[in-house]
N, C-alpha and C. Protein backbone atom coordinates (compact mmCIF):
# COMPACT_ATOMS: atom_id res chain seq x y z
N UNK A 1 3.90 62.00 36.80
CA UNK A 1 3.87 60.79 36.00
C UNK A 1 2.53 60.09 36.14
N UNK A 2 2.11 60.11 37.49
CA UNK A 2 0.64 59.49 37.19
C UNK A 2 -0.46 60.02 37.01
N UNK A 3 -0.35 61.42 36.61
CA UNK A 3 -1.16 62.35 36.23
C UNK A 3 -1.29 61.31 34.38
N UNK A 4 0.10 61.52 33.97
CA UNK A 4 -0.06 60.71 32.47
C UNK A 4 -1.00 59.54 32.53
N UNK A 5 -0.32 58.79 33.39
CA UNK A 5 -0.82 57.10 33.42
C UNK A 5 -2.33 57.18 33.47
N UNK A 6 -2.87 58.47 34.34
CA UNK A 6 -3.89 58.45 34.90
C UNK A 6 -4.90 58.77 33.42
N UNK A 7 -4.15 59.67 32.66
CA UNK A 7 -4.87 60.63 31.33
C UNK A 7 -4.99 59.43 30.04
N UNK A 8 -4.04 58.80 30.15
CA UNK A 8 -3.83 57.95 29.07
C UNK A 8 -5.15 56.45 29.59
N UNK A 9 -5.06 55.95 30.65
CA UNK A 9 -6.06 55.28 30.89
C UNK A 9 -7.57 55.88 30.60
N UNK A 10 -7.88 57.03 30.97
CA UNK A 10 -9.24 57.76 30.79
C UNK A 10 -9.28 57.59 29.06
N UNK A 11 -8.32 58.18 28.18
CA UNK A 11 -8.68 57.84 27.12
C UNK A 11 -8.87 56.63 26.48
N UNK A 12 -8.12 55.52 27.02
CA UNK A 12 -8.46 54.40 26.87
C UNK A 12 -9.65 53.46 26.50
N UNK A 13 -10.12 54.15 27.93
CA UNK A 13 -11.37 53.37 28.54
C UNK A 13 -12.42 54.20 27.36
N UNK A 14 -12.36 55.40 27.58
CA UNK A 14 -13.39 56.15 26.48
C UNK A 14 -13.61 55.47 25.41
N UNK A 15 -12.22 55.30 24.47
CA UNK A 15 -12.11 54.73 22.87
C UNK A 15 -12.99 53.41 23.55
N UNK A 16 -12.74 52.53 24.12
CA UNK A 16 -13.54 50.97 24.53
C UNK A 16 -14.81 51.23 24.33
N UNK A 17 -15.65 51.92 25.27
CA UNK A 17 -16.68 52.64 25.27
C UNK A 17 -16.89 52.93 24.15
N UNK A 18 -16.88 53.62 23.39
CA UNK A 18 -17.32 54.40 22.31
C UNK A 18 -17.37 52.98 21.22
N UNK A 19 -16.51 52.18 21.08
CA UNK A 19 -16.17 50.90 19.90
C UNK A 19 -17.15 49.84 20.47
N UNK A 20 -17.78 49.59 22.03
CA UNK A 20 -18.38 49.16 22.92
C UNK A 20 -20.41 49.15 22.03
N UNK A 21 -20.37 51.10 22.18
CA UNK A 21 -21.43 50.94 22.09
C UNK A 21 -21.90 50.95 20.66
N UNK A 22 -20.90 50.96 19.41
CA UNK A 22 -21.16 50.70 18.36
C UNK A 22 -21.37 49.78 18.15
N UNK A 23 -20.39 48.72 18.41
CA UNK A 23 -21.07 47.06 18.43
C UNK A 23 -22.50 47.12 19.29
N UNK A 24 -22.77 47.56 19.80
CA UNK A 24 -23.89 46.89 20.84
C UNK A 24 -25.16 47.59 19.52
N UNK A 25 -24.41 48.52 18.70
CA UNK A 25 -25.78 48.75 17.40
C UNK A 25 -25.48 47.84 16.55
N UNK A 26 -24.51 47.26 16.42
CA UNK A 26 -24.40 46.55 15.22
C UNK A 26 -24.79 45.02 15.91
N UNK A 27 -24.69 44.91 17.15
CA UNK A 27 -25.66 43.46 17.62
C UNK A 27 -27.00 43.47 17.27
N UNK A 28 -27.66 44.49 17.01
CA UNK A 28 -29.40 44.37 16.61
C UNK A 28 -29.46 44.26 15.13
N UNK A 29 -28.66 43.95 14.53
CA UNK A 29 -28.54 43.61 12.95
C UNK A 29 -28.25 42.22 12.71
N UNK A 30 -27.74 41.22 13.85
CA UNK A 30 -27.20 40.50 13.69
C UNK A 30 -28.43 39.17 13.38
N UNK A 31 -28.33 38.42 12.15
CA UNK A 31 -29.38 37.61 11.86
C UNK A 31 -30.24 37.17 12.60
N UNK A 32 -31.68 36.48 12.49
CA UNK A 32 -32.51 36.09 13.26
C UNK A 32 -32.15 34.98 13.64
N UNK A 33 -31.34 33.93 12.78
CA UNK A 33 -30.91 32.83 13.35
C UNK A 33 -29.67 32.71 14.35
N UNK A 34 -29.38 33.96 14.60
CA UNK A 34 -28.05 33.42 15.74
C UNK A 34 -29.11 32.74 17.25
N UNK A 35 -27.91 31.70 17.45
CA UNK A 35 -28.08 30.75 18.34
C UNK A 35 -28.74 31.48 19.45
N UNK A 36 -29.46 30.78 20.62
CA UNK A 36 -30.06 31.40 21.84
C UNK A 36 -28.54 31.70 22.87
N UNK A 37 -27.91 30.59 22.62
CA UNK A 37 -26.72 30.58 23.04
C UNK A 37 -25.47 31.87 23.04
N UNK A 38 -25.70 32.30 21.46
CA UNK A 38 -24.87 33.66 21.30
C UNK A 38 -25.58 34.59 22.11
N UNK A 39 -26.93 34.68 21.80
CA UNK A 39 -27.84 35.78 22.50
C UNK A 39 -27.41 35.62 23.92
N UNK A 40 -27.58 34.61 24.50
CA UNK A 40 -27.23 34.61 25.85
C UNK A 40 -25.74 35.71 26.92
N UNK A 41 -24.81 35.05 25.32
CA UNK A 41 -23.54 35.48 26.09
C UNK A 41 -23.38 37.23 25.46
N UNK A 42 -24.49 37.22 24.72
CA UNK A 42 -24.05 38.63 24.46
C UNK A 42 -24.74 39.55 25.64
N UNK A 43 -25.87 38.90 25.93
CA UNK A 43 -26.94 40.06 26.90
C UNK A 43 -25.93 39.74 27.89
N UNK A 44 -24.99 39.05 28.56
CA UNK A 44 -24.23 38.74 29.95
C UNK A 44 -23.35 39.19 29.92
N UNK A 45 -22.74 39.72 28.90
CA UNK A 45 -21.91 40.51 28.52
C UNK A 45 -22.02 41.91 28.18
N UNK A 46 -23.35 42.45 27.61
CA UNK A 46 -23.52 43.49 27.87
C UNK A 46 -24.61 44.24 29.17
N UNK A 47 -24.79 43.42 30.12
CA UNK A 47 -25.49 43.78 30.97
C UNK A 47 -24.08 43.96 32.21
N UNK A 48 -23.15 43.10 32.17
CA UNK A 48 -21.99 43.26 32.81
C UNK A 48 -20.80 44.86 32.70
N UNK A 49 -21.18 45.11 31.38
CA UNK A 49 -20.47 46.35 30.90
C UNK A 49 -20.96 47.35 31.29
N UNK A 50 -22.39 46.80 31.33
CA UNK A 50 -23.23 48.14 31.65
C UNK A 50 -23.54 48.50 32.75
N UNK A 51 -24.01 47.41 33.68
CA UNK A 51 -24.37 47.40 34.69
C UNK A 51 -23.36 47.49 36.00
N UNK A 52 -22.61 46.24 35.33
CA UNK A 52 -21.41 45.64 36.17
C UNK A 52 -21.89 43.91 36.83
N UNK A 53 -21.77 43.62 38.18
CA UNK A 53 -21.95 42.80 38.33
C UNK A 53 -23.37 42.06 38.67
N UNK A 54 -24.23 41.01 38.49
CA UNK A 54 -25.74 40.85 38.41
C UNK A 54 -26.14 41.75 40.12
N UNK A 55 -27.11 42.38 40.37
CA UNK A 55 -27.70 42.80 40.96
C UNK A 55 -28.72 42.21 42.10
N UNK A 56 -28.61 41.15 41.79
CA UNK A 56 -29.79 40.54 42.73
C UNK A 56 -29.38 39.37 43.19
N UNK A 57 -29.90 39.30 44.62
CA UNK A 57 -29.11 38.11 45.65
C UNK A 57 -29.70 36.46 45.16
N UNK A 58 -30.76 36.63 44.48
CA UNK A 58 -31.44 35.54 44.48
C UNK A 58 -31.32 35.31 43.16
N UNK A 59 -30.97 33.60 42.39
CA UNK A 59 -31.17 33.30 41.21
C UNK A 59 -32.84 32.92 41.19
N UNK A 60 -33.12 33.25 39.71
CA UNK A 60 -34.88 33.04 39.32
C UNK A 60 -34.95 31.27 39.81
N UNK A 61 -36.07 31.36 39.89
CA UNK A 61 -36.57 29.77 40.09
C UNK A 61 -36.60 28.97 38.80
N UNK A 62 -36.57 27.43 39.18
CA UNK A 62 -36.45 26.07 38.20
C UNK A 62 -37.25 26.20 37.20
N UNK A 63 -38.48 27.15 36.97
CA UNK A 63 -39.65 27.09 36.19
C UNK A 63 -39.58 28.27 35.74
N UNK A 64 -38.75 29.22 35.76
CA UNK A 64 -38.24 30.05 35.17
C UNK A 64 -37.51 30.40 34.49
N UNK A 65 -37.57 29.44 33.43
CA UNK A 65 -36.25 29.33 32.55
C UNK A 65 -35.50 30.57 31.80
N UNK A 66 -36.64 31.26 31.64
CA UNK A 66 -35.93 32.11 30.55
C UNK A 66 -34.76 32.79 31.14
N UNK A 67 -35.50 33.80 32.53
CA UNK A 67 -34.92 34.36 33.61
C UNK A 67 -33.77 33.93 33.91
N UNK A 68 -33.79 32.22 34.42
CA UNK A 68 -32.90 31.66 35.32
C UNK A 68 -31.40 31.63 34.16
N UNK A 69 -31.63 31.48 32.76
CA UNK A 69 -30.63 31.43 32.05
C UNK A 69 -29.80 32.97 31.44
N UNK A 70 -30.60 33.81 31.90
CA UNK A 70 -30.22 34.85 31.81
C UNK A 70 -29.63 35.65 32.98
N UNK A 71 -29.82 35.10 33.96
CA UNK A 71 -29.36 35.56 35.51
C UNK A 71 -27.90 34.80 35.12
N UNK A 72 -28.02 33.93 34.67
CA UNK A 72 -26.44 32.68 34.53
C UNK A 72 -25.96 33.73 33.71
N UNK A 73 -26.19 33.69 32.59
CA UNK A 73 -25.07 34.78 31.50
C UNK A 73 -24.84 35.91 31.81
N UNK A 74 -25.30 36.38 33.05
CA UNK A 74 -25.01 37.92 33.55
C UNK A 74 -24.32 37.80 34.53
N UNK A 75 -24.59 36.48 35.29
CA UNK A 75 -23.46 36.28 36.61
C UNK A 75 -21.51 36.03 35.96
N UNK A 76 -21.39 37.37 35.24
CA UNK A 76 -20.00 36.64 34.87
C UNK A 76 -18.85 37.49 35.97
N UNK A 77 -17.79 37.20 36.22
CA UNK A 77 -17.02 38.16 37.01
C UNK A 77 -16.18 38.35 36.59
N UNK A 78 -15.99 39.72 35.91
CA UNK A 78 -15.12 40.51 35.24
C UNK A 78 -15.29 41.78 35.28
N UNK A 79 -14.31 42.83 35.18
CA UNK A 79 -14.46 44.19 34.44
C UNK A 79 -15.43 44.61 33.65
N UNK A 80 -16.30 45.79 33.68
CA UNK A 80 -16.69 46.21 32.72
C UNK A 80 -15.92 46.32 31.54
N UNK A 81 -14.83 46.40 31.90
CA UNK A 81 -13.86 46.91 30.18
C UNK A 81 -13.39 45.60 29.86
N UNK A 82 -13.40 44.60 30.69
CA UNK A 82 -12.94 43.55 29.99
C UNK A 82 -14.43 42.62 29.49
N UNK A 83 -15.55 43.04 30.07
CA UNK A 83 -16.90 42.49 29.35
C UNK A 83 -17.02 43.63 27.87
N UNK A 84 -16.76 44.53 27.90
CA UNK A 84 -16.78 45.60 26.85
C UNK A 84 -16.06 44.70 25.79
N UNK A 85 -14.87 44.43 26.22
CA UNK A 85 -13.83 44.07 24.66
C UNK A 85 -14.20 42.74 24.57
N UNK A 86 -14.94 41.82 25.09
CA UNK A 86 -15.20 40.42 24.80
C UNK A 86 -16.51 40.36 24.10
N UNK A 87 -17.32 41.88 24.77
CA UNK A 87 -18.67 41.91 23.54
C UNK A 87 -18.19 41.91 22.09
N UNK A 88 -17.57 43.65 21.80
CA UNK A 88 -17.14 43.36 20.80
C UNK A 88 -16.51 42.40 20.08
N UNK A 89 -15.23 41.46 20.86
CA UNK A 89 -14.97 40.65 20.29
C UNK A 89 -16.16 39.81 19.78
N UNK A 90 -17.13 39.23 20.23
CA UNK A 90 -17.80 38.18 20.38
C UNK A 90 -18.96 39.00 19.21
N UNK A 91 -19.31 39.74 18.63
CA UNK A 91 -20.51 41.04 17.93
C UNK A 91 -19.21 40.38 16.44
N UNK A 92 -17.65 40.53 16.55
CA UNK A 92 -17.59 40.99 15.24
C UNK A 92 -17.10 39.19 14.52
N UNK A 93 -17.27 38.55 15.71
CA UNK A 93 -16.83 37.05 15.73
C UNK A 93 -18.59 36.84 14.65
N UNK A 94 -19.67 37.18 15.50
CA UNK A 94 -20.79 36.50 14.97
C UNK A 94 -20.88 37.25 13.33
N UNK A 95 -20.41 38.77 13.59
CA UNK A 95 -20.86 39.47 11.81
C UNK A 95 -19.93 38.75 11.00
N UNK A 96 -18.84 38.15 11.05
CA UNK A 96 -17.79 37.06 10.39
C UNK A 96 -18.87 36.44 10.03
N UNK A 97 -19.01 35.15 10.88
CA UNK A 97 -19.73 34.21 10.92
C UNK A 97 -20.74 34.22 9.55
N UNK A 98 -21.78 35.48 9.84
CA UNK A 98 -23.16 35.82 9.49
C UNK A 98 -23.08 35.62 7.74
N UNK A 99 -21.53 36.39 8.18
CA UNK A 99 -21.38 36.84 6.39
C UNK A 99 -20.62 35.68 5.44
N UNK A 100 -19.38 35.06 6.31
CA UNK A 100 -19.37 33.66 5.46
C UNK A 100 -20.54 32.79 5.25
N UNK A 101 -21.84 32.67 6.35
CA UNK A 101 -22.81 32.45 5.67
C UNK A 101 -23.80 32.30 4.54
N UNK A 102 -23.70 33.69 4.23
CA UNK A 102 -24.57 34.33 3.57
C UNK A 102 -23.59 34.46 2.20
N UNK A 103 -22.36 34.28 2.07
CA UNK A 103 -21.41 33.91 0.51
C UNK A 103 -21.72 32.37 0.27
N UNK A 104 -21.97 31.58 1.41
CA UNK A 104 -21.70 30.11 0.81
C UNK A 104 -22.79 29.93 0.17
């Protein structure tokens, strides 16, 4: 039986992955005007999927903004598979967005 549980999770995770890294192509399409803010939570979200959890003991310094706000959006604590399905969520939230835009 947990040979199943075990087979059915592997495919799981794969399909995530695979729907994962399509959004992460369809994030480089996504208008020039999305917020710094979206950008933020998307790189912290996909550096989390990818990576897993931030890597380095030390946050960037006060005068380092760019860094220091990007060390923040990567410090998230979660799953890779649960940063995976919140990218996508969050990739097909903004192509919504982009495109009621672009009708009004």
């Amino acid at each position: 039986m947990s040979e199943i549980l075990e087979g059915l999770l592997l495919v799981s995770y794969q399909a995530v992955t695979e729907e994962f890294e399509e959004h992460a192509e369809k994030a480089k399409t996504l208008p020039e005007n999305t917020t710094n803010e979206n950008k933020l939570i998307l790189y912290g979200l996909y550096k989390q999927a990818t990576v897993g959890a931030v890597n380095t003991v030390c946050r960037p310094g006060i005068f380092n903004l760019k860094d220091r706000a990007k060390w923040d959006a990567w410090r998230l604590w979660k799953s890779k598979e649960e940063a995976m399905n919140d990218y996508i969520t969050k990739v097909k939230q903004l192509q919504e967005e982009a495109a009621a835009a672009a009708s009004a």
